[in-house]
Protein backbone atom coordinates (compact mmCIF):
# COMPACT_ATOMS: atom_id res chain seq x y z
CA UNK A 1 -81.06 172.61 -1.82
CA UNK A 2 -79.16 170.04 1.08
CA UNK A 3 -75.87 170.67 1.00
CA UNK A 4 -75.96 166.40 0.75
CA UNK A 5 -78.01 166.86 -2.35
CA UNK A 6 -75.91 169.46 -3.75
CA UNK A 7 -72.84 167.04 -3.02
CA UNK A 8 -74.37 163.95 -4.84
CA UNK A 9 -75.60 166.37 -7.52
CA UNK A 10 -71.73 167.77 -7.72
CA UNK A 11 -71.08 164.20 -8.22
CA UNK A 12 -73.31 163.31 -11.00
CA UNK A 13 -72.01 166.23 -12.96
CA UNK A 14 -68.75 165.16 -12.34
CA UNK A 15 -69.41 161.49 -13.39
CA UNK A 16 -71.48 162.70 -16.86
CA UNK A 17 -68.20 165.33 -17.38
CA UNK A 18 -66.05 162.30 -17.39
CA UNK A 19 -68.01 159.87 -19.77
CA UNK A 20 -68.03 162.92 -22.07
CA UNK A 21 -64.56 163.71 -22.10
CA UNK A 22 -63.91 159.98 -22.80
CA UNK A 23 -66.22 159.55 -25.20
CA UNK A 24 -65.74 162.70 -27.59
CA UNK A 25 -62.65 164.85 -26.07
CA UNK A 26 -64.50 167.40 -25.04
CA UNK A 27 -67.28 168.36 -22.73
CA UNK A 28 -70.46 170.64 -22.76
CA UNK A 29 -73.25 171.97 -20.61
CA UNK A 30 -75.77 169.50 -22.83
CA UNK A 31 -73.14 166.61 -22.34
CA UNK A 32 -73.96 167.23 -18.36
CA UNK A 33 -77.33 168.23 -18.21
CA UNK A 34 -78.14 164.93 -20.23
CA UNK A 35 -75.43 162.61 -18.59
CA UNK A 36 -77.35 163.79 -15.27
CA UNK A 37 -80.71 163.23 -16.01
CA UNK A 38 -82.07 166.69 -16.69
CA UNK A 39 -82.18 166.92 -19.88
CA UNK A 40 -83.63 164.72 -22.79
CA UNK A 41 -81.37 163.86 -25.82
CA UNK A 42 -85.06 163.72 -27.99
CA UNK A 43 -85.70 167.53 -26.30
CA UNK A 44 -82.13 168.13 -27.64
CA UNK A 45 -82.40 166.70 -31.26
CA UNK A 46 -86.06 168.78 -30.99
CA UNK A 47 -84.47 172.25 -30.09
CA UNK A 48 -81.65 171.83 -32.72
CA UNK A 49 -84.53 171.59 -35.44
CA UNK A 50 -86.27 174.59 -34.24
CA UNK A 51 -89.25 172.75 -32.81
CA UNK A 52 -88.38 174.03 -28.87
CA UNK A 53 -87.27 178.09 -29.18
CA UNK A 54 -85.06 177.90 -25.87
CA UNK A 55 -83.69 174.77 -24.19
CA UNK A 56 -83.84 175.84 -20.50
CA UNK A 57 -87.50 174.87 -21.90
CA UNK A 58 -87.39 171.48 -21.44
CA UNK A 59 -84.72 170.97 -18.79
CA UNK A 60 -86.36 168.98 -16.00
CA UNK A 61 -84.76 171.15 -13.14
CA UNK A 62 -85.38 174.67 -11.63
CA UNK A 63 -83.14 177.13 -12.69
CA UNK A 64 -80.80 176.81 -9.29
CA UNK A 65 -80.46 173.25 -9.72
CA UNK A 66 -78.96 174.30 -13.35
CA UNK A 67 -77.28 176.71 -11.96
CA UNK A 68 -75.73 174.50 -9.65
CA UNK A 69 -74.48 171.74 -12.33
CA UNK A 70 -73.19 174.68 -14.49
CA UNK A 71 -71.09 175.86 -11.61
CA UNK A 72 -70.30 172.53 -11.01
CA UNK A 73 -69.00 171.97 -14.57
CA UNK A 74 -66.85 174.61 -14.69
CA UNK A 75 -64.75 173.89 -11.13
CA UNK A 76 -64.32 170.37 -12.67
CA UNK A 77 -62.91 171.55 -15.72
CA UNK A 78 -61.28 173.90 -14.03
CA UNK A 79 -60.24 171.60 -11.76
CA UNK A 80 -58.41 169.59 -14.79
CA UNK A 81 -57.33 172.05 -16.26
CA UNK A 82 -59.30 172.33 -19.51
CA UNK A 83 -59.74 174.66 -21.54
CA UNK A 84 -62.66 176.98 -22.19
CA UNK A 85 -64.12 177.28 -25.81
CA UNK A 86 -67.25 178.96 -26.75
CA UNK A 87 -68.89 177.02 -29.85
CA UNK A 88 -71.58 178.23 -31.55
CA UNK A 89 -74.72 176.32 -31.72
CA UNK A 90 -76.94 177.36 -35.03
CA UNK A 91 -79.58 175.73 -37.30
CA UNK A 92 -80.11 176.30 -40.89
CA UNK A 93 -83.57 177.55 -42.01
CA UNK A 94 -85.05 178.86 -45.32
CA UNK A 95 -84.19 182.29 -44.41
CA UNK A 96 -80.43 181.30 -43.91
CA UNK A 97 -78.55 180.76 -40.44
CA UNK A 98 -80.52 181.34 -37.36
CA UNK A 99 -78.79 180.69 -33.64
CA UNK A 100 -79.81 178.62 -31.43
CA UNK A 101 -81.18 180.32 -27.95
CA UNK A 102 -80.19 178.07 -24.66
CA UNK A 103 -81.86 180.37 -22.04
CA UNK A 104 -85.27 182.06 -21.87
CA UNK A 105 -83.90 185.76 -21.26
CA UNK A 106 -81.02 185.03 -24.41
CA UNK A 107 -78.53 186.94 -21.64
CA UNK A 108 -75.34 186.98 -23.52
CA UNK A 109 -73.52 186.21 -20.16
CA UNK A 110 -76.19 182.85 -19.97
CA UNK A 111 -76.35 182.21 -23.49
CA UNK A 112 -72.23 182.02 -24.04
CA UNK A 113 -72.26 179.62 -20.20
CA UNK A 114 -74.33 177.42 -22.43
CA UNK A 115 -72.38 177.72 -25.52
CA UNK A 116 -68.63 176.88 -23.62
CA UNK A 117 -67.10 173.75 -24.12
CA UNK A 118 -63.78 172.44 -22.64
């Protein structure tokens, strides 16, 4: 990617990160990857049912670009000194609690990048 591109994308992230802290206190990867276009809040409500089986799914960006706005994320909160707390993200089926996968390896190191809010 530009390193002009990169920059504005740096600065989306940054702007959806601050609407999200404002709004609810806290901030996470969906809060960005929405707030910057990339992700769907219907795609959202869709995985959380079970109807997608991994978001990275049905983000509208190549896996750099995400890569990219979750590196991003995390030298802004960083940045204001936030606090990093991984939150576990889980629906409720007939068979009892099942979690909820973010990437489409389920790499624990990916998976808990997803899961971190601050």
């Amino acid at each position: 990617m530009h390193p002009e591109k990169e920059l504005a994308l740096e600065h989306r992230v940054t702007s959806a990160a601050e609407a999200a802290l404002a709004h609810h206190h806290y901030v996470s990867a969906i809060d960005v990857l929405t707030g910057v276009g990339l992700l769907t809040p219907t795609h959202v409500q869709d995985w959380r049912k079970g109807r997608i089986d991994f978001l990275e799914r049905v983000i509208h960006a190549n896996l750099k670009k995400v890569s990219l706005c979750m590196a991003a994320l995390r030298r802004w909160a960083q940045a204001k000194g936030l606090k990093p707390s991984e939150t576990g993200y889980v629906r409720r089926d007939r068979g009892g609690t099942v979690n909820l996968q973010f990437s489409k390896s389920g790499d624990p190191n990916i998976e808990r990048s997803y899961r971190t809010h601050f």
